[in-house]
Protein backbone atom coordinates (compact mmCIF):
# COMPACT_ATOMS: atom_id res chain seq x y z
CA UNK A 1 32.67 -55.45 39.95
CA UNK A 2 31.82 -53.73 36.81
CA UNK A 3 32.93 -53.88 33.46
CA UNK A 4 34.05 -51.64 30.34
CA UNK A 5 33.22 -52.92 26.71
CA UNK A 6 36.17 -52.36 24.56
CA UNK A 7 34.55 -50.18 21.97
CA UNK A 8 33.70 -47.67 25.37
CA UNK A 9 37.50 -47.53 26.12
CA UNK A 10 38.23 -47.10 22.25
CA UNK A 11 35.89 -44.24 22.30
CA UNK A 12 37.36 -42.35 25.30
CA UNK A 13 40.59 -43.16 24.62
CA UNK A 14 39.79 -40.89 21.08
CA UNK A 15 37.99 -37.54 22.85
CA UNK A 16 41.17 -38.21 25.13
CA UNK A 17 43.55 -37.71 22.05
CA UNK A 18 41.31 -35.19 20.55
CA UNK A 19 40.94 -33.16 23.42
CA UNK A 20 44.86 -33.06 23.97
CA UNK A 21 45.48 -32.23 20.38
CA UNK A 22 43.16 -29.36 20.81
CA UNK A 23 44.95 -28.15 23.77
CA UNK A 24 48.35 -28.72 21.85
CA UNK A 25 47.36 -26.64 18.92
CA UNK A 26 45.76 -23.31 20.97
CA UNK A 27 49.20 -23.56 23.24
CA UNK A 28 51.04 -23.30 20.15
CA UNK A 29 48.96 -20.95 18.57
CA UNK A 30 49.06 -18.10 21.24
CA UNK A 31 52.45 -19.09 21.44
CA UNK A 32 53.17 -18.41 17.99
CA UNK A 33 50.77 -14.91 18.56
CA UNK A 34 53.14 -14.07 21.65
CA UNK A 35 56.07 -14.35 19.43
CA UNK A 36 54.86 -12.01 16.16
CA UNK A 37 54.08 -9.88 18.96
CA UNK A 38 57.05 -9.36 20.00
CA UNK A 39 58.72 -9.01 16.64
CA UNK A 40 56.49 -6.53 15.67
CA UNK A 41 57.82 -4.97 18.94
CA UNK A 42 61.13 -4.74 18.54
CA UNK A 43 60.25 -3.53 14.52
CA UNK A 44 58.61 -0.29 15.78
CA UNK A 45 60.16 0.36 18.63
CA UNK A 46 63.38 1.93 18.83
CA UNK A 47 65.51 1.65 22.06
CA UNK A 48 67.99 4.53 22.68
CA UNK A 49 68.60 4.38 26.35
CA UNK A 50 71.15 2.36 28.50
CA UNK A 51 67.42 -0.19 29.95
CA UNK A 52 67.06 -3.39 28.35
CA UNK A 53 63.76 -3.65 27.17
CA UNK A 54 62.58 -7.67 28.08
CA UNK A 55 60.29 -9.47 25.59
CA UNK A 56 57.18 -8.59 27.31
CA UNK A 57 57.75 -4.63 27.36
CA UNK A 58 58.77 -4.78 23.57
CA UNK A 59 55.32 -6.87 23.10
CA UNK A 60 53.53 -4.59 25.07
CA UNK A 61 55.21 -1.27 23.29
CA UNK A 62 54.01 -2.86 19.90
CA UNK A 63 50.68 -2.00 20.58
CA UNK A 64 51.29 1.43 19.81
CA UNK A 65 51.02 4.59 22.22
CA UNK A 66 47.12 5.40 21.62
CA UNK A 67 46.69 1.26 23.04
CA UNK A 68 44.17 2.01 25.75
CA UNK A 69 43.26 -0.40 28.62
CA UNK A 70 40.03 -1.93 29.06
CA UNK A 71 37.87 -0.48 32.17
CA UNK A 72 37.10 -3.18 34.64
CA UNK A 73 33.39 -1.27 35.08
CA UNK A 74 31.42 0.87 32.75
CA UNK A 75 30.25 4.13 33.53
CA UNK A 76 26.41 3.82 32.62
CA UNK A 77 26.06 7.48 32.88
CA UNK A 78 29.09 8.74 30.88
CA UNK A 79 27.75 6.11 28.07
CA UNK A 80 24.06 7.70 28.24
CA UNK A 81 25.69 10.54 27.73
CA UNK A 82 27.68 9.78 24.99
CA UNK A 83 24.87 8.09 23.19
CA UNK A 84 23.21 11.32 23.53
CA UNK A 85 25.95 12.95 22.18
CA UNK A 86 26.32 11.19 18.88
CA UNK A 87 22.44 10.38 18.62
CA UNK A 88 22.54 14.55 18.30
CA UNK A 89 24.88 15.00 16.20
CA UNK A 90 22.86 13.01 14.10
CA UNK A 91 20.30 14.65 14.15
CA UNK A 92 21.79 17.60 13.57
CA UNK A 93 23.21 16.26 10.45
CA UNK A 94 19.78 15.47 9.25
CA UNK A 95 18.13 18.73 10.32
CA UNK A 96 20.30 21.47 8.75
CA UNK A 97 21.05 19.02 5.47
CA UNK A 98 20.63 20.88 1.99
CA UNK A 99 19.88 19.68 -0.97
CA UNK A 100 22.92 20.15 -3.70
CA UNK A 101 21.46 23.00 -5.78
CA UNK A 102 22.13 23.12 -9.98
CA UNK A 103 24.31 26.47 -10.20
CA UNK A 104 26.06 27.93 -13.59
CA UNK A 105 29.52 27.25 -12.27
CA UNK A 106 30.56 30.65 -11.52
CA UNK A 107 32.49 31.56 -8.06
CA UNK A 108 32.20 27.65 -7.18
CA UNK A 109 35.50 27.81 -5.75
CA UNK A 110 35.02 31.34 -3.63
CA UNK A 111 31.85 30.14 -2.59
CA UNK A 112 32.75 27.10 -1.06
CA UNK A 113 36.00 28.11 0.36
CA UNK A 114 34.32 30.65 1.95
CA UNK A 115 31.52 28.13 3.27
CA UNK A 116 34.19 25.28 4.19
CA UNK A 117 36.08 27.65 6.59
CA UNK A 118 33.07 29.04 8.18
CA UNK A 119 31.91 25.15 8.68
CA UNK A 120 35.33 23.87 10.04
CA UNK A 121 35.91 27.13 12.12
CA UNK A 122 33.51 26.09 15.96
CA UNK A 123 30.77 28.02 17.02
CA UNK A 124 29.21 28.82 20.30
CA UNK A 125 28.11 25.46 22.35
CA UNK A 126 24.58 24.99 21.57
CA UNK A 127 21.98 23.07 23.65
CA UNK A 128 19.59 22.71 20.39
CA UNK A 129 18.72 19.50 19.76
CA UNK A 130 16.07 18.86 16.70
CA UNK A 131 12.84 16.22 18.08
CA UNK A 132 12.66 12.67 16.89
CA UNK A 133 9.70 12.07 13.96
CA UNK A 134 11.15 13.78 11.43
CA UNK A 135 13.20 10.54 9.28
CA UNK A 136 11.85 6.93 10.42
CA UNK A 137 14.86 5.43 9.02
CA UNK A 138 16.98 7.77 11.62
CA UNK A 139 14.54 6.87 14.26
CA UNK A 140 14.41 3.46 13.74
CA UNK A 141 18.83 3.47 13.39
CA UNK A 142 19.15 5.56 16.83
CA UNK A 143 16.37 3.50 18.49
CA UNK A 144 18.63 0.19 17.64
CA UNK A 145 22.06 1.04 18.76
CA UNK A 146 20.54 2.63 21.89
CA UNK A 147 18.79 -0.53 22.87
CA UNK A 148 22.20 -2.76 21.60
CA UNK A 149 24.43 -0.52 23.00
CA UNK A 150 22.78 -0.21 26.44
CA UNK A 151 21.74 -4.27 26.57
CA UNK A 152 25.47 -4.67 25.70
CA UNK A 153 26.69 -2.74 29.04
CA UNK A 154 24.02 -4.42 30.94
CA UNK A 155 25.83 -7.74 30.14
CA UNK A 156 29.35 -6.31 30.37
CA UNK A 157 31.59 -9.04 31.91
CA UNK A 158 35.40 -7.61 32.44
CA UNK A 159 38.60 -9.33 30.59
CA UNK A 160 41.15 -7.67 30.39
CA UNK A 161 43.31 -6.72 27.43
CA UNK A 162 46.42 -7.40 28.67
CA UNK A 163 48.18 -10.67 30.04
CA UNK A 164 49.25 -10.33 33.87
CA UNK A 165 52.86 -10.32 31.93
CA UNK A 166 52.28 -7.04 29.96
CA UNK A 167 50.50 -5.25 33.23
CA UNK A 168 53.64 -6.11 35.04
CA UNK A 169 55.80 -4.68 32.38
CA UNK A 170 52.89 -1.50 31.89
CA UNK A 171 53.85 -0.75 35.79
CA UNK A 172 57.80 -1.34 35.50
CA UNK A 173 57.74 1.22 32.56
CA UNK A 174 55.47 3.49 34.42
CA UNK A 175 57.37 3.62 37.44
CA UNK A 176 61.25 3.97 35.80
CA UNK A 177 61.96 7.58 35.72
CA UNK A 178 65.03 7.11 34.44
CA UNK A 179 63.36 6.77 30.64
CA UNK A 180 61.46 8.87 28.22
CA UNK A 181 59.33 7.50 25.50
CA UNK A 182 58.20 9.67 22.40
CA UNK A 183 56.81 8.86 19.01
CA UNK A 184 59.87 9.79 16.51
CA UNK A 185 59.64 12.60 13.96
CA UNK A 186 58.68 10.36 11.21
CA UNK A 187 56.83 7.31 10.88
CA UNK A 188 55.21 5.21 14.06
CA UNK A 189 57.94 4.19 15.61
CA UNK A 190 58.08 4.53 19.79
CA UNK A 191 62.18 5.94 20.79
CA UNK A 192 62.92 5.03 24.43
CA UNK A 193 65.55 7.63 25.29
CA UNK A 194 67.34 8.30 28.35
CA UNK A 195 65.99 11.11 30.61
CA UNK A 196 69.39 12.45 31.23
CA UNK A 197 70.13 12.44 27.42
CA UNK A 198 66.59 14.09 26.17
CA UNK A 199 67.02 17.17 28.40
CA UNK A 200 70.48 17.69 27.23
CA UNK A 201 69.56 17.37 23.54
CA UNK A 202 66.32 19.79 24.35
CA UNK A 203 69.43 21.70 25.98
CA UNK A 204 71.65 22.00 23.41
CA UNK A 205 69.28 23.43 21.33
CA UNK A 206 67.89 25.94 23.62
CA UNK A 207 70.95 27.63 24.66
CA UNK A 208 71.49 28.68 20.86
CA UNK A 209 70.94 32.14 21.42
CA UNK A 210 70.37 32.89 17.97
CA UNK A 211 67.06 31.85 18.15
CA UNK A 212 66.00 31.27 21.72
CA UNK A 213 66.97 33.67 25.13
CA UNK A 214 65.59 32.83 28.90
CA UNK A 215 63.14 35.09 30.01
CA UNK A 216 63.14 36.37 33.83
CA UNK A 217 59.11 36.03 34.12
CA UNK A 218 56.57 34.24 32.85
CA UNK A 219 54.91 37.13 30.43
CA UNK A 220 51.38 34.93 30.56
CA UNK A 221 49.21 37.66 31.91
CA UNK A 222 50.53 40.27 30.18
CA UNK A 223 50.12 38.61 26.86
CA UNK A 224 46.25 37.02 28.15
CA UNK A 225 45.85 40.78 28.61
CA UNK A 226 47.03 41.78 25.33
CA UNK A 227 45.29 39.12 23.21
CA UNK A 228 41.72 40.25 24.56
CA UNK A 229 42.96 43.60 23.81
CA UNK A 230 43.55 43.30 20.62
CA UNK A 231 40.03 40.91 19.95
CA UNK A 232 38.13 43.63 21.37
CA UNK A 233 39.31 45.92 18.47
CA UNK A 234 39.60 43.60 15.53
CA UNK A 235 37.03 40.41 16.23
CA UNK A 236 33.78 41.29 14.92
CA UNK A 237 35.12 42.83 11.64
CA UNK A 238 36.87 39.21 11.36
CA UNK A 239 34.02 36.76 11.64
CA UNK A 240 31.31 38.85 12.76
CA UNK A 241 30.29 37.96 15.91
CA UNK A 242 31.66 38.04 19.56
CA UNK A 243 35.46 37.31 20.29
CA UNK A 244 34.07 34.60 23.13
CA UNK A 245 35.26 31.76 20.46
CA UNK A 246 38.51 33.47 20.18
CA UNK A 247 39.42 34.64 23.64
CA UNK A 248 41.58 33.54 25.95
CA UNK A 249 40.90 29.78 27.79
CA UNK A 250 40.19 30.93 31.47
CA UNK A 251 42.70 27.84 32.51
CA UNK A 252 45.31 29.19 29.68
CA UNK A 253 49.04 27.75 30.54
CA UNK A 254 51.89 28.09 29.09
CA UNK A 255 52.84 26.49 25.89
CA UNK A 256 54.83 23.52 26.24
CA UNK A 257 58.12 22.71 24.15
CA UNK A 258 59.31 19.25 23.67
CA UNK A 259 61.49 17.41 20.65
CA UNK A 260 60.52 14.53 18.61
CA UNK A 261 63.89 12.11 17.40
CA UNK A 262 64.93 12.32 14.34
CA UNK A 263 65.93 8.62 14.19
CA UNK A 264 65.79 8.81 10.05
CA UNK A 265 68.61 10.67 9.98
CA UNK A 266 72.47 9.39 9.79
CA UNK A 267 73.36 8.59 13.44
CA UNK A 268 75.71 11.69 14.62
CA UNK A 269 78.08 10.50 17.88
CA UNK A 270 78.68 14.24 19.13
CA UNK A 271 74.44 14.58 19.70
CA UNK A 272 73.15 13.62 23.34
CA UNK A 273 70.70 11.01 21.80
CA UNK A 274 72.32 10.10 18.65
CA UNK A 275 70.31 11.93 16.71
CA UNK A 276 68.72 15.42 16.21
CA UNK A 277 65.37 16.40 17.44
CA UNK A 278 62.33 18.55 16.15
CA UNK A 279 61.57 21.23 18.45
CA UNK A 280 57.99 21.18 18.80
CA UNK A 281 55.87 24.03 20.83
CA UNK A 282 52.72 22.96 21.57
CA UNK A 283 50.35 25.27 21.89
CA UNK A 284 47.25 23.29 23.65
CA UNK A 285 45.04 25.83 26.10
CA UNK A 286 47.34 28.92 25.16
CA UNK A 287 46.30 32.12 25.59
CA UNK A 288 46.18 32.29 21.33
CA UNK A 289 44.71 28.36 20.84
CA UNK A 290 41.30 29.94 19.68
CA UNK A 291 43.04 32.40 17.44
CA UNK A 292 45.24 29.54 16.19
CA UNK A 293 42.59 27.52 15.09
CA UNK A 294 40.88 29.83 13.23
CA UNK A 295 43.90 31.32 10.99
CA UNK A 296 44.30 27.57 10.64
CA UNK A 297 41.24 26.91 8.76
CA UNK A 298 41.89 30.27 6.43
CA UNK A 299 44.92 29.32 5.39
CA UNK A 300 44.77 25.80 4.94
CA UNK A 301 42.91 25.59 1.35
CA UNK A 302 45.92 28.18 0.37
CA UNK A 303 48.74 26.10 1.55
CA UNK A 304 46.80 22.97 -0.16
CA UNK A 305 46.31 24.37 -3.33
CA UNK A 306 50.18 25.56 -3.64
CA UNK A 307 51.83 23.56 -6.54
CA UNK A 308 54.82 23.10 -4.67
CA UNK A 309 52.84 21.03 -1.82
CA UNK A 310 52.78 17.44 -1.29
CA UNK A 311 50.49 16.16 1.26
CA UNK A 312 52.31 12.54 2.23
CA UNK A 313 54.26 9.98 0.50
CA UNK A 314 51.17 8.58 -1.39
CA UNK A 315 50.67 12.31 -2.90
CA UNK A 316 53.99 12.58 -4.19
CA UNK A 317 54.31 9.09 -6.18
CA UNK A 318 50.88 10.58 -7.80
CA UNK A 319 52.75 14.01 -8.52
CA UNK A 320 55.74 11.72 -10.28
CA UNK A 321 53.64 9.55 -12.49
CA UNK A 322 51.58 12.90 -13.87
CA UNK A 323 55.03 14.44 -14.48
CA UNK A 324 55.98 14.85 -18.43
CA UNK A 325 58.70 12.23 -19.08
CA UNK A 326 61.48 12.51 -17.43
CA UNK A 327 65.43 12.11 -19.36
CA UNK A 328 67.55 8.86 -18.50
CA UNK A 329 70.01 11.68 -18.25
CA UNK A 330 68.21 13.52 -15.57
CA UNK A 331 69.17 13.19 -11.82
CA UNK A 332 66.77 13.73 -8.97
CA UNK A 333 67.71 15.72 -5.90
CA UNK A 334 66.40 16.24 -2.67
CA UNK A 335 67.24 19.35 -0.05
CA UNK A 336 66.80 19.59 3.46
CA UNK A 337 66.89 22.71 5.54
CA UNK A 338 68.10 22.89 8.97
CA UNK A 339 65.99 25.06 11.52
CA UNK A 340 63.17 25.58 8.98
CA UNK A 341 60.57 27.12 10.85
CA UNK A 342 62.80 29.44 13.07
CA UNK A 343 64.45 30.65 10.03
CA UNK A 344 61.49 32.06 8.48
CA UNK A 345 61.31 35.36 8.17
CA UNK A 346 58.06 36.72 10.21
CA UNK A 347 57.27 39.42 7.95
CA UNK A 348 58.15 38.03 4.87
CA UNK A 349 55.39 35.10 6.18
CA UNK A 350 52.49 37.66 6.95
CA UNK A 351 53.05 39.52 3.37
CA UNK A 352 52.85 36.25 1.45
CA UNK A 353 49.98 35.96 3.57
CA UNK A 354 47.76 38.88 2.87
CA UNK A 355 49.57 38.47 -0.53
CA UNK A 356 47.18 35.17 -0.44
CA UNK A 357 44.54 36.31 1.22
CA UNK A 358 43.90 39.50 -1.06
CA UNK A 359 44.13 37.13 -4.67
CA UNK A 360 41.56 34.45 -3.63
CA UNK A 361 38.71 35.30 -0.64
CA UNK A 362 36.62 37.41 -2.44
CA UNK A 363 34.32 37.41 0.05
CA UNK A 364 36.82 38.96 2.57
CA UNK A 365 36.53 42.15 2.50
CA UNK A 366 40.65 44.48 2.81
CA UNK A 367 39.96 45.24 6.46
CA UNK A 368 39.02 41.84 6.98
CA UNK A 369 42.59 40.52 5.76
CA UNK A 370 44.33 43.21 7.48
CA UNK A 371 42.66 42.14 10.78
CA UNK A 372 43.54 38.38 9.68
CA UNK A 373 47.12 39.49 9.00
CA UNK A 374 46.81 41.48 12.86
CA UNK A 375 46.13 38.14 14.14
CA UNK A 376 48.73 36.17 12.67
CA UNK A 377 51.11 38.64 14.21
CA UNK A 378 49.77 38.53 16.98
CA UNK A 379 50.19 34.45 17.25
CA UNK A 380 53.60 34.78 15.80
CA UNK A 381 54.98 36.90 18.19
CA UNK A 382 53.80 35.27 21.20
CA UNK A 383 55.09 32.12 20.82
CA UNK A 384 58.27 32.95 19.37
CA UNK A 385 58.63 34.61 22.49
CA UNK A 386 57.10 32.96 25.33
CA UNK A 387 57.39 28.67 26.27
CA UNK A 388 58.34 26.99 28.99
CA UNK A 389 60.20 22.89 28.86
């Protein structure tokens, strides 16, 4: 028979207690996590359809819609590669970096307009990639997240971020057709909409023929055809070089059209969802994405320096507080425009345009801005005529 001093049974008897109070206070503190979750949930996400979202899709929804699973195996040679990537880009950095240069001050502003579009506007894929030996500290940085990064995967043990609760609720969303989810037209908040109820709002705004009429064909070719047309003509006076940046994707599709809520707005009973959407056209691998992007990066220092813009909320309590005072008597009003973008005039557009384009690139030459202009047309027309829902 053997025997247990008191103090031995006093001392177990406290990692006992302390090991359940531990316990107690985790429970209750993923508990307590599970639950802000949850609220935060059903704070940013907006539920317009006829489902009833449980607590465990609103928890999972509050993660946002860029939330991205965690891979149960690494791809060693997609990282390599990636490393590779951004150890080049690097590199890159370091090898074509100028020294700032004293100047007098005059054309600052044409200069480096000029030079920021040309930099934001891509080149031609290059293969260069500048050797090693040229900056120790560079070396010596690349050289150490290599190593960590590659010990890291070596070591890489699985767990997932999501409980078996929210991967149940992942699939259930996945798999009901019967719901849409979109980010709404202003803020981050996820709208779950009926199916039935988003194609008759994208409906009802379609079959206004004042701005939109069904075509018989899809006119893809014939504008793909057109757009290398016109490049062949107009390209090389435009940025000099080839139009193999600007052409045509060789998987080109047809732009897509889709609506964003407008769940900021008063709540209107005689709308499909409630509420009216933004028609949206996206334009990813169309036959005028290259062109796109490049009248992009012209225009945006003009729309930027335009007194009348306001870049977000942040921007325009800065514009109020360097505002003269204002009279007690004074009111301040707001106006919204319905259909703003399809009510622009076209022409009007590509005149204010050039109009732009003429006063402040000095280094464009008139052709060049006429050929810009050409372009912008071109864009224009194309899709204002041709999408597909």
């Amino acid at each position: 028979m053997s025997y247990v001093r008191p103090h031995q049974v006093s001392g177990r008897n406290k990692r006992n207690r302390r090991f359940i109070r531990i316990q107690s206070r985790r429970k209750w503190q993923q508990q307590n996590k599970i639950q802000k979750e949850i609220q935060r949930g059903k704070e940013t996400v907006k539920n317009l359809s006829s489902r009833e979202l449980t607590n465990c899709e609103y928890r999972l929804l509050g993660k946002g819609l860029k939330f991205c699973l965690k891979p149960k195996h690494h791809n060693e040679i997609q990282l390599k590669q990636e490393i590779f990537e951004f150890t080049r880009r690097l590199r890159l950095k370091e090898y074509f970096c100028m020294p700032e240069e004293d100047s007098d001050g005059e054309n600052d502003c044409d200069s480096a307009e000029g030079g920021k579009n040309k930099q934001k506007y891509k080149k031609k894929h290059s293969i260069f990639t500048p050797p090693s030996g040229r900056d120790s500290t560079l070396d010596f940085y690349i050289d150490a997240i290599t190593h960590e990064l590659l010990q890291k995967n070596s070591k890489y043990r699985f767990r997932p971020n999501l409980s078996t609760d929210e991967l149940s609720a992942l699939k259930n969303l996945r798999n009901d057709d019967s719901i849409i989810l979109k980010k709404s037209d202003k803020g981050s908040v996820i709208v779950v909409m009926n199916r039935t109820d988003y194609i008759a709002e994208v409906n009802r705004q379609l079959n206004n023929t004042a701005y939109y009429k069904k075509l018989d064909h899809n006119p893809v070719e014939q504008f793909s055809k057109d757009v290398t047309d016109v490049l062949d003509v107009i390209c090389r006076n435009v940025n000099g070089d080839s139009n193999d940046t600007l052409a045509v994707p060789s998987d080109a599709r047809t732009p897509q059209f889709y609506i964003l809520p407008k769940i900021h707005k008063d709540i209107n009973s005689e709308l499909p969802l409630g509420y009216p959407g933004r028609p949206i056209v996206s334009g990813y691998t169309s036959v005028t994405e290259g062109i796109s992007e490049y009248i992009d990066n012209i225009l945006k220092p003009h729309m930027e320096a335009l007194p009348s813009y306001v870049k977000d909320s942040t921007d325009f309590i800065k514009k109020l507080g360097s505002m003269p005072n204002i009279s007690p008597n004074a009111f301040l009003v707001t106006m919204d425009v319905s259909s703003l973008y399809p009510n622009i005039p076209h022409d009007d557009g590509i005149e204010a345009c050039r109009e732009y384009l003429d006063k402040a690139h000095s280094y464009l030459s008139h052709q060049s801005v006429n050929d810009i202009c050409q372009l912008i047309e071109l864009v224009s027309s194309i899709m204002k005529i041709m999408f597909k829902f």
